[in-house]
N, C-alpha and C. Protein backbone atom coordinates (compact mmCIF):
# COMPACT_ATOMS: atom_id res chain seq x y z
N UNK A 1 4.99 8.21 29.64
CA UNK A 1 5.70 9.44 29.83
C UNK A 1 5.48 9.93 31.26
N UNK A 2 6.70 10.36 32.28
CA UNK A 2 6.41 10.96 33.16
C UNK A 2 6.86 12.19 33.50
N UNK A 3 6.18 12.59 34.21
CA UNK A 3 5.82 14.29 34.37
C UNK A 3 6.73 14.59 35.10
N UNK A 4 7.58 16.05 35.10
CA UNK A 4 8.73 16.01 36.25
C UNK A 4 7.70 17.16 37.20
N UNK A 5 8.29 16.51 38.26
CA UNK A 5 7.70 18.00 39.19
C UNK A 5 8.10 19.36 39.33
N UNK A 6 6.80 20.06 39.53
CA UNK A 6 7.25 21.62 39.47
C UNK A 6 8.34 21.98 40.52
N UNK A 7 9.64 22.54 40.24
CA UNK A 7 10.42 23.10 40.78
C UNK A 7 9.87 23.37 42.49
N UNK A 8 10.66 23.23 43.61
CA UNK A 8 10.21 24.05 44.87
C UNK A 8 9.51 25.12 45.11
N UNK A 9 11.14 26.29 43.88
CA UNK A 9 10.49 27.27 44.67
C UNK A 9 9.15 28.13 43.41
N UNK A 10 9.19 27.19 42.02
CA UNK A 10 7.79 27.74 41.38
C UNK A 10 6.49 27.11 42.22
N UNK A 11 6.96 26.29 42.49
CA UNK A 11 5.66 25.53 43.44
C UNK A 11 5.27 26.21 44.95
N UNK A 12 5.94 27.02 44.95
CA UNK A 12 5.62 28.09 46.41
C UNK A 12 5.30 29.28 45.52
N UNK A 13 5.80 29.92 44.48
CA UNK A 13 5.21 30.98 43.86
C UNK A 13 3.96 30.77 43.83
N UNK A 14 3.61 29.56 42.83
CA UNK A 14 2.35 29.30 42.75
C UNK A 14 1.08 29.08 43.37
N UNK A 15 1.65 28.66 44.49
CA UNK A 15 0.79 28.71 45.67
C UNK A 15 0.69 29.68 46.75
N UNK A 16 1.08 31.15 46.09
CA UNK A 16 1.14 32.17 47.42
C UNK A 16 -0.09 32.86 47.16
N UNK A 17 -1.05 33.31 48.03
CA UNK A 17 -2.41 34.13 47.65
C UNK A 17 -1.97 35.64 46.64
N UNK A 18 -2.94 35.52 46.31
CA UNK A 18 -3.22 36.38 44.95
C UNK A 18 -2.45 37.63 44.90
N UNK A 19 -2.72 38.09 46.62
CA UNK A 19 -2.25 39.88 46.71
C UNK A 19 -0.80 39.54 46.98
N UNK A 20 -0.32 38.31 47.16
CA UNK A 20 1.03 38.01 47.83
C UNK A 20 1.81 37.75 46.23
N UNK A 21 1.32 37.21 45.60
CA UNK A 21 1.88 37.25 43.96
C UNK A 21 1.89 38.03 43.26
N UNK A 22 0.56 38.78 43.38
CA UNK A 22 0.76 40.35 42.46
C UNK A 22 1.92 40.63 43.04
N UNK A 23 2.01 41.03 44.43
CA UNK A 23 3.44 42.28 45.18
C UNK A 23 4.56 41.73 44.97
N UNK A 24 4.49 40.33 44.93
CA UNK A 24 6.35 39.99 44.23
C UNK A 24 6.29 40.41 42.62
N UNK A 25 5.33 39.89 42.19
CA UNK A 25 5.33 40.69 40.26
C UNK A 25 5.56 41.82 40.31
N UNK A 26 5.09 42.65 40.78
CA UNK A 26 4.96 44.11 40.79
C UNK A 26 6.17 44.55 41.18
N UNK A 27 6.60 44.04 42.06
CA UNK A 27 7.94 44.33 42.77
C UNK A 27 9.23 44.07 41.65
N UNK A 28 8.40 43.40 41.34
CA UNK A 28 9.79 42.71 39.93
C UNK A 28 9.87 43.47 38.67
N UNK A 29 8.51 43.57 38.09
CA UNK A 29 8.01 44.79 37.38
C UNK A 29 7.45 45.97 37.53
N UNK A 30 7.37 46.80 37.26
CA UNK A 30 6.41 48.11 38.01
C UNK A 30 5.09 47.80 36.86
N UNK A 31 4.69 47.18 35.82
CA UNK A 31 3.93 47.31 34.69
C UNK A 31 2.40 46.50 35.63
N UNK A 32 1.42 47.05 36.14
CA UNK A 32 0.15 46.83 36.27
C UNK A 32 0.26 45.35 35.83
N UNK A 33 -0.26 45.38 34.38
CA UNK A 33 -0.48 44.80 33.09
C UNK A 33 0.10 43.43 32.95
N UNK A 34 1.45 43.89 33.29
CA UNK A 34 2.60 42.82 33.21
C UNK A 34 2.10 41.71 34.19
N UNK A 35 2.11 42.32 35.85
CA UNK A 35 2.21 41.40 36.99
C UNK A 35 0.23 40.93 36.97
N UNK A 36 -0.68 41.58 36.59
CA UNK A 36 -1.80 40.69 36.48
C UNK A 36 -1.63 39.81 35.09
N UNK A 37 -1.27 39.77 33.84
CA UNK A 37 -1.15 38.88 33.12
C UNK A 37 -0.33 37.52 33.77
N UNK A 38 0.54 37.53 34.63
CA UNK A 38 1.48 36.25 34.65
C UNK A 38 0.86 35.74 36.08
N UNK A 39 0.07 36.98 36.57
CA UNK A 39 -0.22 36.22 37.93
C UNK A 39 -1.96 35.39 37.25
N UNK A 40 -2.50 36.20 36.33
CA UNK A 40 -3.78 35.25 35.81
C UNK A 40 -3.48 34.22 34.79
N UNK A 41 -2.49 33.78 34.68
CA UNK A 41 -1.44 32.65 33.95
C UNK A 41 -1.04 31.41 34.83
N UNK A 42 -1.15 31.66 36.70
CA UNK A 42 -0.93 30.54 37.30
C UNK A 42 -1.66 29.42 37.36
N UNK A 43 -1.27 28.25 37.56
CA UNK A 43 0.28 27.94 37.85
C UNK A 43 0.98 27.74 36.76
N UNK A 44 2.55 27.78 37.07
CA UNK A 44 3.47 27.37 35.99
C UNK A 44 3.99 26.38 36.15
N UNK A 45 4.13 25.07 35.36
CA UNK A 45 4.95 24.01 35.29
C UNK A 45 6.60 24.26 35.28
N UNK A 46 6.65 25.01 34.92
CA UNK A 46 8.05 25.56 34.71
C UNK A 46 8.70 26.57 34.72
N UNK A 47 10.05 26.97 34.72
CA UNK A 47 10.31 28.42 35.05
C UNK A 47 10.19 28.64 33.58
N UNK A 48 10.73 27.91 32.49
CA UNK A 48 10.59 28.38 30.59
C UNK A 48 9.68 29.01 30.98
N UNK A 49 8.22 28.01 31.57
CA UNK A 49 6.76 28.75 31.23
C UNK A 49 6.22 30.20 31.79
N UNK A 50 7.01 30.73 32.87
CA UNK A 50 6.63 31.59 33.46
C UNK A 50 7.53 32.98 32.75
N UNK A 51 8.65 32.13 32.34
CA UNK A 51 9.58 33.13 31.40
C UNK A 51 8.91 33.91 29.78
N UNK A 52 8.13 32.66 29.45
CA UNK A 52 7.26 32.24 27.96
C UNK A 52 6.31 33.77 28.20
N UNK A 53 5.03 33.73 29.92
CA UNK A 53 4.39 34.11 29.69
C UNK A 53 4.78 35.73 30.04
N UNK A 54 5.78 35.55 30.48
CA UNK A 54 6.62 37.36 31.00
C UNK A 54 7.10 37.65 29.67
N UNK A 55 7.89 37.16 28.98
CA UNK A 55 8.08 37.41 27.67
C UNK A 55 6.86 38.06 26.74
N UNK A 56 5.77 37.33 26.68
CA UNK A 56 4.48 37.12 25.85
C UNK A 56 3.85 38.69 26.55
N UNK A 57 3.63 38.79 27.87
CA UNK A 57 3.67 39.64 28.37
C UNK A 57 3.99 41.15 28.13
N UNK A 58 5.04 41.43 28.30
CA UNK A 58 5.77 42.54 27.77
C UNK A 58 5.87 42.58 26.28
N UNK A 59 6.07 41.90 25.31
CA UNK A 59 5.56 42.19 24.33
C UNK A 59 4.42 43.02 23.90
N UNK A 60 3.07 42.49 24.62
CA UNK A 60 1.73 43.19 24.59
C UNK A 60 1.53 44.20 25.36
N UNK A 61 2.71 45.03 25.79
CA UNK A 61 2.28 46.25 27.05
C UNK A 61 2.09 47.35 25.98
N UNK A 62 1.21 48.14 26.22
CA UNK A 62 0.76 49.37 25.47
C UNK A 62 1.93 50.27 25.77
N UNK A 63 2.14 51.41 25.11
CA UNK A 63 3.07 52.37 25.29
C UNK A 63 3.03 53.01 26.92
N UNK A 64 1.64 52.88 27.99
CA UNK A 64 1.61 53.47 28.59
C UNK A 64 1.80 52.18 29.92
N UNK A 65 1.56 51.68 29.52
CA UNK A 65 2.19 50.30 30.74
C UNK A 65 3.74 50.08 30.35
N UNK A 66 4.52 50.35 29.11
CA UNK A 66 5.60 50.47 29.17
C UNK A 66 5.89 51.58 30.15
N UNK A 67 5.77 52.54 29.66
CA UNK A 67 6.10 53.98 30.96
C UNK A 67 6.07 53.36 31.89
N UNK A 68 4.75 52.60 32.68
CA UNK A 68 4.78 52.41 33.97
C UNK A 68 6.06 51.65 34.20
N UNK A 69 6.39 50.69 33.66
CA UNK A 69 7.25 49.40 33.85
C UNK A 69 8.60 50.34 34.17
N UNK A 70 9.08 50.97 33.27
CA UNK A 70 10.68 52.24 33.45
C UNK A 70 10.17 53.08 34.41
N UNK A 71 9.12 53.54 34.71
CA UNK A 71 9.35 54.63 36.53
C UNK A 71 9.54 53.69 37.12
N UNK A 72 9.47 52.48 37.15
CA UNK A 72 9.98 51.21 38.18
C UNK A 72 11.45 51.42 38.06
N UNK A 73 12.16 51.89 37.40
CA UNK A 73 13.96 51.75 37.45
C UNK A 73 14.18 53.12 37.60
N UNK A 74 15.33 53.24 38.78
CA UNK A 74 15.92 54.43 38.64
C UNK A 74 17.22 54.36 37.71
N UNK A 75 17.68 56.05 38.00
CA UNK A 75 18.96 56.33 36.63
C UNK A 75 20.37 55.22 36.92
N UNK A 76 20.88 54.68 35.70
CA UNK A 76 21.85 54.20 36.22
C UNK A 76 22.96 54.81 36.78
N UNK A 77 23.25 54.28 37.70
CA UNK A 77 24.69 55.14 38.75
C UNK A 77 23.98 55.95 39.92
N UNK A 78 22.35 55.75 39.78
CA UNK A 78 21.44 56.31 41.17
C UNK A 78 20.78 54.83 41.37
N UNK A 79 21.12 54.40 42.03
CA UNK A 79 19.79 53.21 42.57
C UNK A 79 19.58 53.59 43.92
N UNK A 80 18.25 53.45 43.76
CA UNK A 80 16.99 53.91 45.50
C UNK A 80 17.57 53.61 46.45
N UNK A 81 18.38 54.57 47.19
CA UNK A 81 18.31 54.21 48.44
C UNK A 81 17.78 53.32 49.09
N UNK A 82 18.49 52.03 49.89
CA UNK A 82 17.97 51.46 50.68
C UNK A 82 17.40 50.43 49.84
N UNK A 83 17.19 50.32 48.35
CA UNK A 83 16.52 49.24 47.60
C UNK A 83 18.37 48.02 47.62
N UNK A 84 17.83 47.39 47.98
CA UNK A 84 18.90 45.81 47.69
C UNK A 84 19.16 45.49 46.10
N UNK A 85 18.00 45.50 44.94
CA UNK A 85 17.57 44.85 43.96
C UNK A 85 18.64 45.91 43.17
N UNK A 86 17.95 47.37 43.01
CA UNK A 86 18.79 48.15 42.32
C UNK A 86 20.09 48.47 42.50
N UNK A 87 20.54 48.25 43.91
CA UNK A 87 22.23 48.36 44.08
C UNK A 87 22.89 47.39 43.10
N UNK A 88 21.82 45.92 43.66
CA UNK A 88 23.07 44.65 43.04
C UNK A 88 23.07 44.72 41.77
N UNK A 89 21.93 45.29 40.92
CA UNK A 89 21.72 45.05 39.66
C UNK A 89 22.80 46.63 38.73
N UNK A 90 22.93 47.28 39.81
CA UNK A 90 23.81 48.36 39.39
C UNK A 90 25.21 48.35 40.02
N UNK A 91 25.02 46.79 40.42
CA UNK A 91 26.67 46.76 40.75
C UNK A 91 28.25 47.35 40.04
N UNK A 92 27.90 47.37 38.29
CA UNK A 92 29.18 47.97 37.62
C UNK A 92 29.21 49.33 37.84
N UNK A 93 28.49 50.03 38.58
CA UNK A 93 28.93 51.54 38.38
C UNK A 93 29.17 52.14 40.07
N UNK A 94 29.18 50.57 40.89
CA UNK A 94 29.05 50.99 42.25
C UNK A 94 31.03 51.89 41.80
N UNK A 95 31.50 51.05 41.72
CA UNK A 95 33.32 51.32 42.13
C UNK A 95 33.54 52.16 40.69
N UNK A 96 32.81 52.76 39.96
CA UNK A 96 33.08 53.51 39.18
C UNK A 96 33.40 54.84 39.46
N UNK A 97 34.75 55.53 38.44
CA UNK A 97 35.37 56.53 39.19
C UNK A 97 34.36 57.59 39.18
N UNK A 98 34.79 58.73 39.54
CA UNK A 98 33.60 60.02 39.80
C UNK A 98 33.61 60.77 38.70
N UNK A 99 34.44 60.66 37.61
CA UNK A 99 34.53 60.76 36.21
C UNK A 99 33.66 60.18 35.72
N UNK A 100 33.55 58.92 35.58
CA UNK A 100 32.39 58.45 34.87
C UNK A 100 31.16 58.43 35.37
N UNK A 101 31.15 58.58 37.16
CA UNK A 101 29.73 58.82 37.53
C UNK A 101 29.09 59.95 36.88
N UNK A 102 29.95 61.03 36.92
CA UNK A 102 29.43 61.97 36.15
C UNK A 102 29.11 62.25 34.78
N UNK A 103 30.05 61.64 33.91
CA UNK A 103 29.75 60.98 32.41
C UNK A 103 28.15 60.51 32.81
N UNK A 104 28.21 59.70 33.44
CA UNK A 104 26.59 59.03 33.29
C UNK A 104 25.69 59.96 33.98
N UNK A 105 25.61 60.71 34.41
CA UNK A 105 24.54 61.60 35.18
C UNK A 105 24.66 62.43 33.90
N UNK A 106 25.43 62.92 33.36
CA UNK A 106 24.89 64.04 32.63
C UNK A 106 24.12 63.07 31.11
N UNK A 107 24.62 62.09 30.92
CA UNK A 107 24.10 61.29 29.62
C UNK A 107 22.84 60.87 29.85
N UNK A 108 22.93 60.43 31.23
CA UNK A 108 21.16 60.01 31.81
C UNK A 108 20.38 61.01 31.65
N UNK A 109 20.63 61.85 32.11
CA UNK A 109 19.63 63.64 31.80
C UNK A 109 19.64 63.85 30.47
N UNK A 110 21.03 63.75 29.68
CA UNK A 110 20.39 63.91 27.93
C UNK A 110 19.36 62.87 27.20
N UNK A 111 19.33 61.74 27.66
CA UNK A 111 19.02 60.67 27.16
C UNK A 111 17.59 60.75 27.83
N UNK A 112 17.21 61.33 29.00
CA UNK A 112 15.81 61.46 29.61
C UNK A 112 15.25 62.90 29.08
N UNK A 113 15.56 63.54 28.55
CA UNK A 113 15.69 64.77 27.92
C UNK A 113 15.00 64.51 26.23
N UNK A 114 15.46 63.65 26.06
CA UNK A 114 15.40 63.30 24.69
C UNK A 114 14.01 62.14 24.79
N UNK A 115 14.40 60.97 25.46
CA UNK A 115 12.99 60.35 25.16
C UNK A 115 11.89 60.07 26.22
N UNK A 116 12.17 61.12 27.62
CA UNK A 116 11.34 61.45 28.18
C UNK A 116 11.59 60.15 29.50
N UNK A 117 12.52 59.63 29.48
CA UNK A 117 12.30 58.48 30.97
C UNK A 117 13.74 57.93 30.98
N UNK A 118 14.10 56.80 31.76
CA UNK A 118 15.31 56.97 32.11
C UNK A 118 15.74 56.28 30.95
N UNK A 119 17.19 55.58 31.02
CA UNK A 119 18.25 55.14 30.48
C UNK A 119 17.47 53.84 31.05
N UNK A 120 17.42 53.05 30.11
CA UNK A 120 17.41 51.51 30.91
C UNK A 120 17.84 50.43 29.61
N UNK A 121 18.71 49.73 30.76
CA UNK A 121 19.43 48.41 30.11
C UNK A 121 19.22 47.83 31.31
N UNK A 122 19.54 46.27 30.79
CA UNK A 122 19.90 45.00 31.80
C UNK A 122 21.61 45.46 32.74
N UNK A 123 21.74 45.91 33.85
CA UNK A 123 22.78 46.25 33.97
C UNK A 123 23.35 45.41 34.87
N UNK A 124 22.99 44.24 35.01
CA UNK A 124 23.74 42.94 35.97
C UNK A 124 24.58 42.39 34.66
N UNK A 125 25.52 42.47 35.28
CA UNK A 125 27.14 42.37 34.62
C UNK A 125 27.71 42.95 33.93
N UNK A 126 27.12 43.97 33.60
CA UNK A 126 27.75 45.19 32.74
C UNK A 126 28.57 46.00 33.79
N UNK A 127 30.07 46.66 33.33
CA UNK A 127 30.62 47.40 33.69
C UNK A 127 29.84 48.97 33.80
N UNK A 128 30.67 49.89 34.60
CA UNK A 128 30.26 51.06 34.12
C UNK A 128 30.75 51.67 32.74
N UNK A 129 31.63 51.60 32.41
CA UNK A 129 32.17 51.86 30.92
C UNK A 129 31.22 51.15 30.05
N UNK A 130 30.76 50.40 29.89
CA UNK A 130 29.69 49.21 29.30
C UNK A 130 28.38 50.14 29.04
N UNK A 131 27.78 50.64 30.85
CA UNK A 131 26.79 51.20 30.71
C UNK A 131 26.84 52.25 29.85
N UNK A 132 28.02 53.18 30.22
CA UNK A 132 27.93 54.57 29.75
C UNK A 132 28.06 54.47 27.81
N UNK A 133 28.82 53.39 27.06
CA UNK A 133 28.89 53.53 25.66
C UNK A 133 27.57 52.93 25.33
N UNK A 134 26.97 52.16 25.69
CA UNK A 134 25.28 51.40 25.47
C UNK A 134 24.47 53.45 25.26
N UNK A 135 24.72 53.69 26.68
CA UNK A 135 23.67 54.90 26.40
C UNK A 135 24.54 56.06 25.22
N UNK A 136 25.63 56.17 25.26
CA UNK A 136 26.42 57.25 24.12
C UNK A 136 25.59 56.57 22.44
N UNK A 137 25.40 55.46 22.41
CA UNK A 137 25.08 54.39 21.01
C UNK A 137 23.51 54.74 20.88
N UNK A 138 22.88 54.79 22.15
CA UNK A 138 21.70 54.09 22.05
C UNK A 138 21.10 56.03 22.10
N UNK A 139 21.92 57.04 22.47
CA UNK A 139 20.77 58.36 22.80
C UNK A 139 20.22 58.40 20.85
N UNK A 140 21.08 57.92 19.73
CA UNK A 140 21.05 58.81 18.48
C UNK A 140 19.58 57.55 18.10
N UNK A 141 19.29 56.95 18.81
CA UNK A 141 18.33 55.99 18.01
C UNK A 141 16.69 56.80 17.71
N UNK A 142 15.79 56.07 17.03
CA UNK A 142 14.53 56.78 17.04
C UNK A 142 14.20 56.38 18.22
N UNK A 143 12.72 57.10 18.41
CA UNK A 143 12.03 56.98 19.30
C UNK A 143 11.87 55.67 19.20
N UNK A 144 11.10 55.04 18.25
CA UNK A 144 10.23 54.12 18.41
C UNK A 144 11.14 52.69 18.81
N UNK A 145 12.10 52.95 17.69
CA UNK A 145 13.83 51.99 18.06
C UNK A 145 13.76 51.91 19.79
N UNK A 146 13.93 53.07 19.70
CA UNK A 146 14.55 53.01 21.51
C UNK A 146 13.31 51.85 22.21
N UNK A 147 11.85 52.49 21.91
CA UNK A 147 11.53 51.86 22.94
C UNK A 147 10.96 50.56 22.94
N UNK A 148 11.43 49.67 21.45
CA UNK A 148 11.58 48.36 21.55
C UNK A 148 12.79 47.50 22.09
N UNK A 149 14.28 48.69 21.82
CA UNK A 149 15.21 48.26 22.67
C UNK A 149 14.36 47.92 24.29
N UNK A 150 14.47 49.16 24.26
CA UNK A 150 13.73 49.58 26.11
C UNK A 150 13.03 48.37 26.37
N UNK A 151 11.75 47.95 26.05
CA UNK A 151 11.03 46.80 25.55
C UNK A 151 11.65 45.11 26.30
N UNK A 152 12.61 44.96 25.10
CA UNK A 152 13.83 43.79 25.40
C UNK A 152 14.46 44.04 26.38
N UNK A 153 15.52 45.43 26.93
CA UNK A 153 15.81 45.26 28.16
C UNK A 153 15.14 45.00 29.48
N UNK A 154 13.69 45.52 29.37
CA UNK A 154 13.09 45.09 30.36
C UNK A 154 12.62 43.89 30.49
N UNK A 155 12.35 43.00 29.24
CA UNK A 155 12.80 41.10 29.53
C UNK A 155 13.57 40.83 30.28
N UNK A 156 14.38 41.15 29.84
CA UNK A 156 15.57 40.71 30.49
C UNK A 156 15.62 40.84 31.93
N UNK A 157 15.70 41.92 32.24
CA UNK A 157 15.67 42.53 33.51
C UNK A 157 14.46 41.49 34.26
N UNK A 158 13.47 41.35 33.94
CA UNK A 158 12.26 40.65 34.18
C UNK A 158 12.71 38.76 34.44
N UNK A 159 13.33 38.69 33.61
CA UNK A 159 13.39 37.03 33.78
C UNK A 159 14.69 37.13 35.00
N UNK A 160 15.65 38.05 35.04
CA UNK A 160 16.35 37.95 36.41
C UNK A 160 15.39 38.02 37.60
N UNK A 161 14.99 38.61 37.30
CA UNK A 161 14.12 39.17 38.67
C UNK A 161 12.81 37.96 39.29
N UNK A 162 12.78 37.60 37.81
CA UNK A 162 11.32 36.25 38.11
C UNK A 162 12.29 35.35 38.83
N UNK A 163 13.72 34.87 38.69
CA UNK A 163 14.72 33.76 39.31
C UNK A 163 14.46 33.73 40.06
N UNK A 164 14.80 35.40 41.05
CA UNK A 164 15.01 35.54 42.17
C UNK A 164 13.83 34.98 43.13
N UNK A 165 13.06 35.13 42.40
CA UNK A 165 11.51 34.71 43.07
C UNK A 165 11.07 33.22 43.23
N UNK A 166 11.54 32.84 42.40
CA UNK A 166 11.16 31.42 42.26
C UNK A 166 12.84 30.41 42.72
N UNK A 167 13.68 31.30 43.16
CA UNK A 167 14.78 30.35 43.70
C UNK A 167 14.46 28.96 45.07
N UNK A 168 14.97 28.38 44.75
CA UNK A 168 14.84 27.43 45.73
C UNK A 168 15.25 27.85 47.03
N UNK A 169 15.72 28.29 47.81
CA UNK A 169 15.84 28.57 48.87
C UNK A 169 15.39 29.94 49.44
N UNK A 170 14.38 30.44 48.59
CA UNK A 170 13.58 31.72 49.16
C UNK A 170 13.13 31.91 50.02
């Protein structure tokens, strides 16, 4: 049986010093918890495996390393100034009319109103109409509902973001 080799650019993840791997994790996640679990998980043979242990990961975040992980995202239809990551990833609501920007500003405030932090979904490829009925569906859920949704979207969000890191031409 032979072994395939680790990808390029996991094989440069893996080999970047410690404080240089936390700050891309961290950067990817805001969760403490999250970016020392996958960075005390190196190396990865694979991107599955690094996906496996971000997955495995976020699963086990306490309610309060979740918090941390969502002050990492701003509201959808606001992404940070000057951040690259949150524009592209909020690309459906860039050309959205000022009708629905506002639909979503006021739903983001009910919906942060209600369970205390922002609106968060995976919003790379979602429309703005997309975003705004996800949060109209998702404000009537329980708490606890929500924040296993919340939970899964931030997988998600997480394994885009690990790509970006481990792309071959980084």
């Amino acid at each position: 049986m032979t072994s395939t080799p680790t990808p390029l650019g996991l094989a440069r993840f893996n080999a970047l010093e410690e404080h240089a791997a936390f700050a891309a994790l961290h950067e990817a996640c805001a969760s403490t918890a999250w970016a020392k679990r996958l960075l005390a998980a190196r190396p990865y043979a694979t991107f599955d495996d690094l996906c496996a242990a971000s997955d495995a990961a976020m699963a086990d975040l306490s309610t309060e390393d979740l918090a941390e992980a969502m002050a990492g995202h701003p509201p959808i239809g606001r992404p940070k100034p000057g951040d690259p990551t949150s524009a592209r990833e909020q690309r459906g609501m860039a050309g959205a009319s000022g009708e629905l920007k506002a639909e979503m500003l006021e739903l983001n405030l009910a919906y942060q109103e209600r369970f205390g932090h922002v609106f968060l979904i995976c919003a790379t490829g979602r429309t703005g109409e997309q975003m705004r009925d996800a949060v109209k569906e998702r404000i009537g859920n329980a708490p606890e509902q929500e924040r296993e949704i919340v939970r899964t979207e931030l997988g998600k969000i997480n394994r885009i973001r690990l790509a970006r890191i481990v792309e071959e031409d980084a």
